[in-house]
C-alpha atoms as a PDB file:
ATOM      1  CA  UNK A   1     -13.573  -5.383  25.877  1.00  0.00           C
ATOM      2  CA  UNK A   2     -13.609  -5.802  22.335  1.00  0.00           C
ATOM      3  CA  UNK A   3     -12.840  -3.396  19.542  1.00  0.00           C
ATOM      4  CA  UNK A   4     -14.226  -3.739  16.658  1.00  0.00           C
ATOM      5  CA  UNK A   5     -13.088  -2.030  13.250  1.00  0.00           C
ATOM      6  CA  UNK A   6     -15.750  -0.466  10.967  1.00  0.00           C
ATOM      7  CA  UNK A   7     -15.540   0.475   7.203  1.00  0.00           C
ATOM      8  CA  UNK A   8     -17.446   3.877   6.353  1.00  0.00           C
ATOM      9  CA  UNK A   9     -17.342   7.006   4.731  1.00  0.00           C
ATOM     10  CA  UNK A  10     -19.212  10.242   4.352  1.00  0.00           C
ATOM     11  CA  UNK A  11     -20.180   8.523   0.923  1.00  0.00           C
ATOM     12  CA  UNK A  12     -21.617   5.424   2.972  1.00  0.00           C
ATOM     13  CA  UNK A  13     -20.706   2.706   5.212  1.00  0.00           C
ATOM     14  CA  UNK A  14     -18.840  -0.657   3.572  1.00  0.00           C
ATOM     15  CA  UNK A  15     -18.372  -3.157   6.149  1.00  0.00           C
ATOM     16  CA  UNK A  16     -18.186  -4.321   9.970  1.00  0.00           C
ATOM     17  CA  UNK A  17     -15.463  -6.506  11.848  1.00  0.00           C
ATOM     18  CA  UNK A  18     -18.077  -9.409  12.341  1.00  0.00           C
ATOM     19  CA  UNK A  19     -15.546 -12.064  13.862  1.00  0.00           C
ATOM     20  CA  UNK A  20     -13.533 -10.826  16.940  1.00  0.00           C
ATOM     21  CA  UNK A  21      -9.193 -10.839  16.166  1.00  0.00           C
ATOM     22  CA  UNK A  22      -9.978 -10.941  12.504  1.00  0.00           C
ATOM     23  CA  UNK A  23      -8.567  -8.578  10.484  1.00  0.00           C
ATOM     24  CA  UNK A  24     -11.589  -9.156   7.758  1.00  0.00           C
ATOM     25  CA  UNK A  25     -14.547  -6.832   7.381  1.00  0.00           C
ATOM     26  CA  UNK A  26     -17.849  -8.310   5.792  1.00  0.00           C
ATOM     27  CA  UNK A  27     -19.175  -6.107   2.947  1.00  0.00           C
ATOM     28  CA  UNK A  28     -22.789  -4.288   3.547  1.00  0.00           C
ATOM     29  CA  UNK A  29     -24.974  -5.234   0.774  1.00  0.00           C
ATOM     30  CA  UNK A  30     -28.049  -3.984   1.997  1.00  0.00           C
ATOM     31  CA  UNK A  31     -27.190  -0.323   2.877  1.00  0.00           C
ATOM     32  CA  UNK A  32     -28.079   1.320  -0.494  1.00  0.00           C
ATOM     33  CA  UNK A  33     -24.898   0.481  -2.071  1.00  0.00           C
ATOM     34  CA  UNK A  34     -23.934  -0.784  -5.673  1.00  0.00           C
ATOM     35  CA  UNK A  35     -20.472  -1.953  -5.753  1.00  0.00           C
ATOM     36  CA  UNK A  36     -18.070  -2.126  -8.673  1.00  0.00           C
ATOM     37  CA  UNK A  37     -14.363  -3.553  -8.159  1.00  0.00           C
ATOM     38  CA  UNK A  38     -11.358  -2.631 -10.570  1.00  0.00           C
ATOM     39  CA  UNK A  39      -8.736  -4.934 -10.518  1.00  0.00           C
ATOM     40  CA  UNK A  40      -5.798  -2.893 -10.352  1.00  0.00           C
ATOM     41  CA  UNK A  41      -3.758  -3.783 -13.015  1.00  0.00           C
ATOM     42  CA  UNK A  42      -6.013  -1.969 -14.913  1.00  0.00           C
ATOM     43  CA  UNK A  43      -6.535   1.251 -12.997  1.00  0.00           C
ATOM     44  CA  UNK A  44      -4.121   3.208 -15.568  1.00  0.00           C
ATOM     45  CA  UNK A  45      -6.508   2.147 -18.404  1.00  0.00           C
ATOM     46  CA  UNK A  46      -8.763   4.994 -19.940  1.00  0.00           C
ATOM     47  CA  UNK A  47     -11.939   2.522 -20.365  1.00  0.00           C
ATOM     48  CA  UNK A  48     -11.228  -0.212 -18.051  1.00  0.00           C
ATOM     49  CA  UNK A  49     -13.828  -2.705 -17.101  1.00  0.00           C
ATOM     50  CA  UNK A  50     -15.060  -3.086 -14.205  1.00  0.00           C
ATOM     51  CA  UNK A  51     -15.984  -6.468 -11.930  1.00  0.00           C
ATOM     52  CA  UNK A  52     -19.307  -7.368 -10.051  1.00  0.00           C
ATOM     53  CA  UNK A  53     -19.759  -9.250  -6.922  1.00  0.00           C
ATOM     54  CA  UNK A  54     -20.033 -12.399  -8.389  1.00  0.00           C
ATOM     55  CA  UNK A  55     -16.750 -12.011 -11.138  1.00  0.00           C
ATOM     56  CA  UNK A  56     -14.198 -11.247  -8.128  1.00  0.00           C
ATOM     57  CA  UNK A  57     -11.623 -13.569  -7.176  1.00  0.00           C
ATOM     58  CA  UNK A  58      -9.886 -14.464  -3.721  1.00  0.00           C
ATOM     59  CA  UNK A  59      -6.610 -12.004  -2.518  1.00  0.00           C
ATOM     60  CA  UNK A  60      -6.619  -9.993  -5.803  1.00  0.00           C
ATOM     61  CA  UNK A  61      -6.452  -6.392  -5.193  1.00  0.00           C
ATOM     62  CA  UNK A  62      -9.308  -4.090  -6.593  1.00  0.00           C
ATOM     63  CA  UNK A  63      -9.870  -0.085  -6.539  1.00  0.00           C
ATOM     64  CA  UNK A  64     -13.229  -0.114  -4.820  1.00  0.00           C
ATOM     65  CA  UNK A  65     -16.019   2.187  -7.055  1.00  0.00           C
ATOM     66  CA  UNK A  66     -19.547   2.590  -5.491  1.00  0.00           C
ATOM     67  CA  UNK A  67     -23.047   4.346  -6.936  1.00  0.00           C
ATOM     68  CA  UNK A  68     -25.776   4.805  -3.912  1.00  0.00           C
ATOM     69  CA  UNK A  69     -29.232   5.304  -3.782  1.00  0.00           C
ATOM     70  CA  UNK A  70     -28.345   8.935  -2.109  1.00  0.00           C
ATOM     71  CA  UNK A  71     -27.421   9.901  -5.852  1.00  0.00           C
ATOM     72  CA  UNK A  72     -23.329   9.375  -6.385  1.00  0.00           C
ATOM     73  CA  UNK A  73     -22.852   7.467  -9.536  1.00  0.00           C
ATOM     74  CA  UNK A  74     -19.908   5.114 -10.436  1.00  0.00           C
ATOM     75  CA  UNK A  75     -17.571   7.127  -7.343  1.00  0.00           C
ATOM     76  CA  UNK A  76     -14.187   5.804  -7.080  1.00  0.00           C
ATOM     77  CA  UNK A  77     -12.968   6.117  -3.342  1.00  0.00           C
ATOM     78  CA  UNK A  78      -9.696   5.593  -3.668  1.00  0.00           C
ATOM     79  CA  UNK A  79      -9.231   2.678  -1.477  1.00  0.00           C
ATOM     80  CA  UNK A  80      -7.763  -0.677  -2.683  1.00  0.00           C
ATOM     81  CA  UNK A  81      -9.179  -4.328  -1.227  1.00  0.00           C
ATOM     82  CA  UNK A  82      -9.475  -7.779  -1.277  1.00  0.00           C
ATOM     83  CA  UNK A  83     -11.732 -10.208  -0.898  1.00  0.00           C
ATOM     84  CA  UNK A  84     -10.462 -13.293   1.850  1.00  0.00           C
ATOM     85  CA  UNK A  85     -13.813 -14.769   1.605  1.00  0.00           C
ATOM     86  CA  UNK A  86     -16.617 -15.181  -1.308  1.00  0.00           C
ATOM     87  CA  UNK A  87     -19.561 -16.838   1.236  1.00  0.00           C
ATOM     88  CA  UNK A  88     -20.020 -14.638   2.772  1.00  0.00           C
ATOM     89  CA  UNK A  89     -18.450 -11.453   1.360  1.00  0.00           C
ATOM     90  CA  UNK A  90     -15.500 -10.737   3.458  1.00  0.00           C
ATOM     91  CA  UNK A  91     -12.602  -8.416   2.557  1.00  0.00           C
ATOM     92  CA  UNK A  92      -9.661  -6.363   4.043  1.00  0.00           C
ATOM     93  CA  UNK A  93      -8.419  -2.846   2.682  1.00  0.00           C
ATOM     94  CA  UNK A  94      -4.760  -3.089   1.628  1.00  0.00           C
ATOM     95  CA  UNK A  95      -4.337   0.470   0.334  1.00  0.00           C
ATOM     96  CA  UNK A  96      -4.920   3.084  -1.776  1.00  0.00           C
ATOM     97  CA  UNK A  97      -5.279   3.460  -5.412  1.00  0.00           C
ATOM     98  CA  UNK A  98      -2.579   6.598  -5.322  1.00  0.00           C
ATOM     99  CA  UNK A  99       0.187   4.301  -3.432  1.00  0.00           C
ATOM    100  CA  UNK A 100       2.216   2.033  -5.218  1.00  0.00           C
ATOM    101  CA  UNK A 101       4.898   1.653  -6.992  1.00  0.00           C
ATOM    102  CA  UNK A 102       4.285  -0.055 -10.435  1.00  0.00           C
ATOM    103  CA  UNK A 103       7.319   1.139 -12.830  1.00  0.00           C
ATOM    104  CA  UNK A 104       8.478  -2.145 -13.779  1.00  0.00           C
ATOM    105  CA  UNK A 105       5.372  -4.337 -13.616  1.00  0.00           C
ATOM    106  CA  UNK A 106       5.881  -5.269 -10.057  1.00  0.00           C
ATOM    107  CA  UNK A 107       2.870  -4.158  -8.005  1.00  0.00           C
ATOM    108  CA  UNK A 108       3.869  -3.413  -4.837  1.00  0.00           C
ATOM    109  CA  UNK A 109       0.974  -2.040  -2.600  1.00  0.00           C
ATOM    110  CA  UNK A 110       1.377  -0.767   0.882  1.00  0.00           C
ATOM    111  CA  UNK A 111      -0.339  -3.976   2.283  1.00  0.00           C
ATOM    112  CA  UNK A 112       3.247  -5.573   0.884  1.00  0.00           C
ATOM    113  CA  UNK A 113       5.406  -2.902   2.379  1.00  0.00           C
ATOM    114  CA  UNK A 114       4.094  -2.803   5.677  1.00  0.00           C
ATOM    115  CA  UNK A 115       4.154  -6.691   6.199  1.00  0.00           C
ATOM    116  CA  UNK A 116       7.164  -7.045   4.957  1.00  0.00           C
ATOM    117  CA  UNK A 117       8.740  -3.899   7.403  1.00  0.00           C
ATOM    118  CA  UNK A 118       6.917  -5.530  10.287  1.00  0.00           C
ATOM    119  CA  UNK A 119       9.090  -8.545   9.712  1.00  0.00           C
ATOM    120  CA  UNK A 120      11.885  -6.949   9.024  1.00  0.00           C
ATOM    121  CA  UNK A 121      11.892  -5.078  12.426  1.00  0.00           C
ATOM    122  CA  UNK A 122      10.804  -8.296  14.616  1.00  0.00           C
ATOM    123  CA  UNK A 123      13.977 -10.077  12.738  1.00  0.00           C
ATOM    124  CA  UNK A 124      16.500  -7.283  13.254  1.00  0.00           C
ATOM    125  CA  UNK A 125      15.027  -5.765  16.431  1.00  0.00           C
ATOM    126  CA  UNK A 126      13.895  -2.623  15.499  1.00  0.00           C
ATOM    127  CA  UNK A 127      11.379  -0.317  14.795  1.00  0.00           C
ATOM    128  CA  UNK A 128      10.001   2.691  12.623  1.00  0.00           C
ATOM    129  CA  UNK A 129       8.367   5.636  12.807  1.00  0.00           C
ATOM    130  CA  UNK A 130       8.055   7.072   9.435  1.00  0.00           C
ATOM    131  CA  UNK A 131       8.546   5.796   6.018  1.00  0.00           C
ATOM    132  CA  UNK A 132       7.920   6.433   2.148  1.00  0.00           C
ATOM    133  CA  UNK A 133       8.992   4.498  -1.047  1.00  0.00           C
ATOM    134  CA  UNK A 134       9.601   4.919  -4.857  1.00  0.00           C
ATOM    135  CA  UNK A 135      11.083   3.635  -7.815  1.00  0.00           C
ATOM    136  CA  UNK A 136      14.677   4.440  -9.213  1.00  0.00           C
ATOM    137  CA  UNK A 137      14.536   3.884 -13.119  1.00  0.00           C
ATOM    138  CA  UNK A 138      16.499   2.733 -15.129  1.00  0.00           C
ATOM    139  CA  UNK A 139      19.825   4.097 -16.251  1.00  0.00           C
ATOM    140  CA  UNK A 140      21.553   2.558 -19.022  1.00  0.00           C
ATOM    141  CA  UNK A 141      22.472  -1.037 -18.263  1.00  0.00           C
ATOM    142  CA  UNK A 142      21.670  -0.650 -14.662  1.00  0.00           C
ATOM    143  CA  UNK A 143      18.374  -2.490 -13.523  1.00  0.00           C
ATOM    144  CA  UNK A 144      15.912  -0.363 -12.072  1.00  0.00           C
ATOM    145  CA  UNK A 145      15.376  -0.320  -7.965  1.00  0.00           C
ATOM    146  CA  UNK A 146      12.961   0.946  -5.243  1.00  0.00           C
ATOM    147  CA  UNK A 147      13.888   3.619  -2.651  1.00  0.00           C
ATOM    148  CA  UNK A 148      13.453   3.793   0.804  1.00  0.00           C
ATOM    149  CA  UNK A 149      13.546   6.826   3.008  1.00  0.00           C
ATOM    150  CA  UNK A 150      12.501   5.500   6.525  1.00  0.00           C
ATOM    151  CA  UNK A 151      12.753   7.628  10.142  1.00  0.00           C
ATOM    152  CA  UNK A 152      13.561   4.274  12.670  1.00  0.00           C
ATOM    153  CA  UNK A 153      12.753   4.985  16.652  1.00  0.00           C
ATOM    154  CA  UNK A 154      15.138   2.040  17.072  1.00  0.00           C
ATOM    155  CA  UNK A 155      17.582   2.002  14.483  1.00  0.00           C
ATOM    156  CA  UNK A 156      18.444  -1.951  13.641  1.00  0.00           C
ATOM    157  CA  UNK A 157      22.451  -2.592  14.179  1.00  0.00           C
ATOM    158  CA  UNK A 158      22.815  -3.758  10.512  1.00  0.00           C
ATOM    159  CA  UNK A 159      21.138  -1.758   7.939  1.00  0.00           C
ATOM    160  CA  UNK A 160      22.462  -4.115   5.318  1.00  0.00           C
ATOM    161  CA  UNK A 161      21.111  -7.017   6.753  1.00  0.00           C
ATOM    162  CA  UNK A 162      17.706  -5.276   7.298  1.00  0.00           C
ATOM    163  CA  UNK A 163      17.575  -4.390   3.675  1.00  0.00           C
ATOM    164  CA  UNK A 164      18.431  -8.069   2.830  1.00  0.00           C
ATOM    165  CA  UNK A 165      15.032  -9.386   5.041  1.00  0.00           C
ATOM    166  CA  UNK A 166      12.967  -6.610   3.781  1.00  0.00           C
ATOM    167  CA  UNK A 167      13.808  -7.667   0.387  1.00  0.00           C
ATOM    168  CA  UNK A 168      13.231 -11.110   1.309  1.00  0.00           C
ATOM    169  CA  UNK A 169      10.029 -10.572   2.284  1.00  0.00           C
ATOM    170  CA  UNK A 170       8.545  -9.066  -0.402  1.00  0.00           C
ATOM    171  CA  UNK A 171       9.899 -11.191  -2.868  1.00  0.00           C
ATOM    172  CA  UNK A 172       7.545 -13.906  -0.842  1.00  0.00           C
ATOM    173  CA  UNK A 173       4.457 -11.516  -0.310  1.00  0.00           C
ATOM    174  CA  UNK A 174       4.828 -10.609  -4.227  1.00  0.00           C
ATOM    175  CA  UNK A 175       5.474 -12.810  -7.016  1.00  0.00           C
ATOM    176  CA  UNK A 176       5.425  -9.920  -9.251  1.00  0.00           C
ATOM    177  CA  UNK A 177       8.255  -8.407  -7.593  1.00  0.00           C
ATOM    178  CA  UNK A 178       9.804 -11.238  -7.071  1.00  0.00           C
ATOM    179  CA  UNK A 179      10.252 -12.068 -10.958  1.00  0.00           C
ATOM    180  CA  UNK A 180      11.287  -8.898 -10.977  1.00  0.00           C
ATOM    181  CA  UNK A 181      13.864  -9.463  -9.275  1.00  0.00           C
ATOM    182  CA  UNK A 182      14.886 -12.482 -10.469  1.00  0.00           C
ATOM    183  CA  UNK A 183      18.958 -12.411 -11.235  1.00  0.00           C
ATOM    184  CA  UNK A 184      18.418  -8.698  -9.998  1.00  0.00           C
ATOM    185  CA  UNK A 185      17.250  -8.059 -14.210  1.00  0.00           C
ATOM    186  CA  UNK A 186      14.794  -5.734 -14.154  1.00  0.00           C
ATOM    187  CA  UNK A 187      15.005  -4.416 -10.232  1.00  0.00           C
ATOM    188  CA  UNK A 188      18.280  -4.473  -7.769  1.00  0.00           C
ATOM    189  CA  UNK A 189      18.687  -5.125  -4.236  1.00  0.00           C
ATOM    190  CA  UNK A 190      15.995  -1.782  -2.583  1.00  0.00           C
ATOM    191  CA  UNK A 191      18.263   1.361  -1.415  1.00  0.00           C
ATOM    192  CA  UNK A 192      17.003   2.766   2.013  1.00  0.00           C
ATOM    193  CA  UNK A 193      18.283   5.858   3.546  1.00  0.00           C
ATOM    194  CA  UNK A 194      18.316   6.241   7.456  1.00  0.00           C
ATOM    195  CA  UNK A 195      16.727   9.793   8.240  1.00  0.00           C
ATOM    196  CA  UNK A 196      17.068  11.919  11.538  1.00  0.00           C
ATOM    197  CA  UNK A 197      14.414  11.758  13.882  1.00  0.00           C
ATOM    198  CA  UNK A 198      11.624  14.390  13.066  1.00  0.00           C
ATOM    199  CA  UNK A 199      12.408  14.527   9.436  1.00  0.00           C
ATOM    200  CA  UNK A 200       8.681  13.423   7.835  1.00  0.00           C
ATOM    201  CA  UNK A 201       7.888  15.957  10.273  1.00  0.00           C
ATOM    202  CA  UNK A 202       9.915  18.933   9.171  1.00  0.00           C
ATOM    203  CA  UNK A 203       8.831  17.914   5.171  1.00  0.00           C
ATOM    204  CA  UNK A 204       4.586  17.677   6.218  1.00  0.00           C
ATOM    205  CA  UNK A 205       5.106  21.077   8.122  1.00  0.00           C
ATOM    206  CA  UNK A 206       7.358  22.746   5.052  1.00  0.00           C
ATOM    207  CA  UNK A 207       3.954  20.863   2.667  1.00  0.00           C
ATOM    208  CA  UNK A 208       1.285  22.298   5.198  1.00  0.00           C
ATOM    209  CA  UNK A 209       0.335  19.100   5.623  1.00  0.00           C
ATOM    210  CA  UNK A 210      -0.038  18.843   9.197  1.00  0.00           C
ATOM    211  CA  UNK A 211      -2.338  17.075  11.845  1.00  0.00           C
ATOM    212  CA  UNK A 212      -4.325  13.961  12.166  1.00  0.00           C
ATOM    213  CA  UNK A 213      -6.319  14.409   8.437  1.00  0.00           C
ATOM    214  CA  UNK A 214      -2.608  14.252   6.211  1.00  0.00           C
ATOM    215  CA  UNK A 215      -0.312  11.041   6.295  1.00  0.00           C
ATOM    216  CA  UNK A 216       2.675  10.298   4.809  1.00  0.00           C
ATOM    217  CA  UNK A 217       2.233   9.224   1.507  1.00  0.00           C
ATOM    218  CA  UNK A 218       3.789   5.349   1.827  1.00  0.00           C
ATOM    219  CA  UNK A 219       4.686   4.633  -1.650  1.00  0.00           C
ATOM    220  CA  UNK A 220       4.649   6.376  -4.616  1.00  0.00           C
ATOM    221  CA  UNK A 221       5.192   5.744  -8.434  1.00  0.00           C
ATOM    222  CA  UNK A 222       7.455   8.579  -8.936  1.00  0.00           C
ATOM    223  CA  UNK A 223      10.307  10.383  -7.535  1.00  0.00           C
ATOM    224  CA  UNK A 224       8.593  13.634  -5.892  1.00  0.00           C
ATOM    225  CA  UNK A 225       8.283  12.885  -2.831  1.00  0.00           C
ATOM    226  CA  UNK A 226      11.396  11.283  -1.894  1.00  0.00           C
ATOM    227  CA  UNK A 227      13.221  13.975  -4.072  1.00  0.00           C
ATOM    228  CA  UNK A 228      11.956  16.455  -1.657  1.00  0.00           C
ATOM    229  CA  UNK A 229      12.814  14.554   1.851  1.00  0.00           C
ATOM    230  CA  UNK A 230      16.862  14.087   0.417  1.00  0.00           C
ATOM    231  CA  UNK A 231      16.869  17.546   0.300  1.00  0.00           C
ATOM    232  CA  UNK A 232      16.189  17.674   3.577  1.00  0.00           C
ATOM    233  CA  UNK A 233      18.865  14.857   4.761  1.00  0.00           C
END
């Protein structure tokens, strides 16, 4: 039996899995949808301009923004894709337009993160349950950094060397990042803190944030999030 992954929203339905163990989904054009794309590096801007189908490029991430014919005009939805194919219209969501850490220019998206975990685990045999991310700025000659907090149902037997591969790995997912950390000058080797079992639980309950409609917020561009979990380690 086949599964096949769908795109949609209350605000309308984007795209279908159209090729079986394909990760891609091919766009709707036909189902009363405009679509406007935002590439991201731009999403902070207070007038930015916007892309139509035929300006987007290949594996550049845009904030998706639709208008329908049911009445919603220029509604951004707060999902981030990409386009893997331009005949037909084929793209994959890689996150969301609230999660990512940008502080130093380097544009890391969850689509980056979890990649670069998944290899990380298969390399040092081990494997997570929770995790979130942010940025550690700059203090005085130090270079900046990114924080981990992540809850591991298998904890790997070096946590140094599985901070070493997950750096690794996103240095050859990103190019941003990895100029970024180039000679570790603008951001050092990532800091990741092991937390008990049943922590992100404990901090969603304490937020009210449980059940199957709240996740974990992945990766933020500031500290609030993983300010609260310390607390709690």
């Amino acid at each position: 039996m086949y599964y096949l992954e769908t795109y949609n929203a209350s605000e309308g339905f984007f795209g279908i899995q159209d090729l079986p163990n394909s990760e891609e989904l091919l766009l709707m054009l036909d189902y009363g949808i405009y679509y406007e794309f935002l590439p991201m590096e731009h999403i902070d801007e207070e007038q930015p301009k916007t892309l139509s189908l035929n300006e987007v490029e290949l594996d550049k991430n845009y904030a998706l923004i639709i208008s329908t014919n049911a009445g919603l005009w220029r509604y951004q939805i707060g999902d981030t894709i990409k386009f893997t194919s331009l005949s037909p219209y084929r793209i994959q969501i890689t996150g969301r337009t609230k999660h990512f850490i940008n502080a130093f220019g380097e544009e890391l998206i969850i689509d980056n993160a979890e990649k670069a975990l998944a290899k990380a685990c298969a390399e040092t045999a081990c494997a997570i349950t929770e995790y979130t991310a942010c940025p550690i700025y700059f203090k005085g000659n130090e270079a900046g950094a990114h924080e981990w907090i992540i809850e591991f149902e298998k904890v790997p037997k070096d946590l140094t060397r599985f901070t070493e591969i997950l750096d690794q790995n996103l240095r050859e997912l990103n190019s941003d990042y990895d100029a970024k950390r180039y000679k570790d000058m603008a951001l050092g080797l990532p800091k990741i803190h092991q937390a008990p079992t049943g922590t992100f639980y404990t901090w969603m309950k304490n937020r009210g944030k449980l059940g199957g409609q709240h996740k974990v917020p992945r990766l933020a561009n500031e500290r609030k999030y993983v300010e609260e979990i310390l607390k709690l380690l």
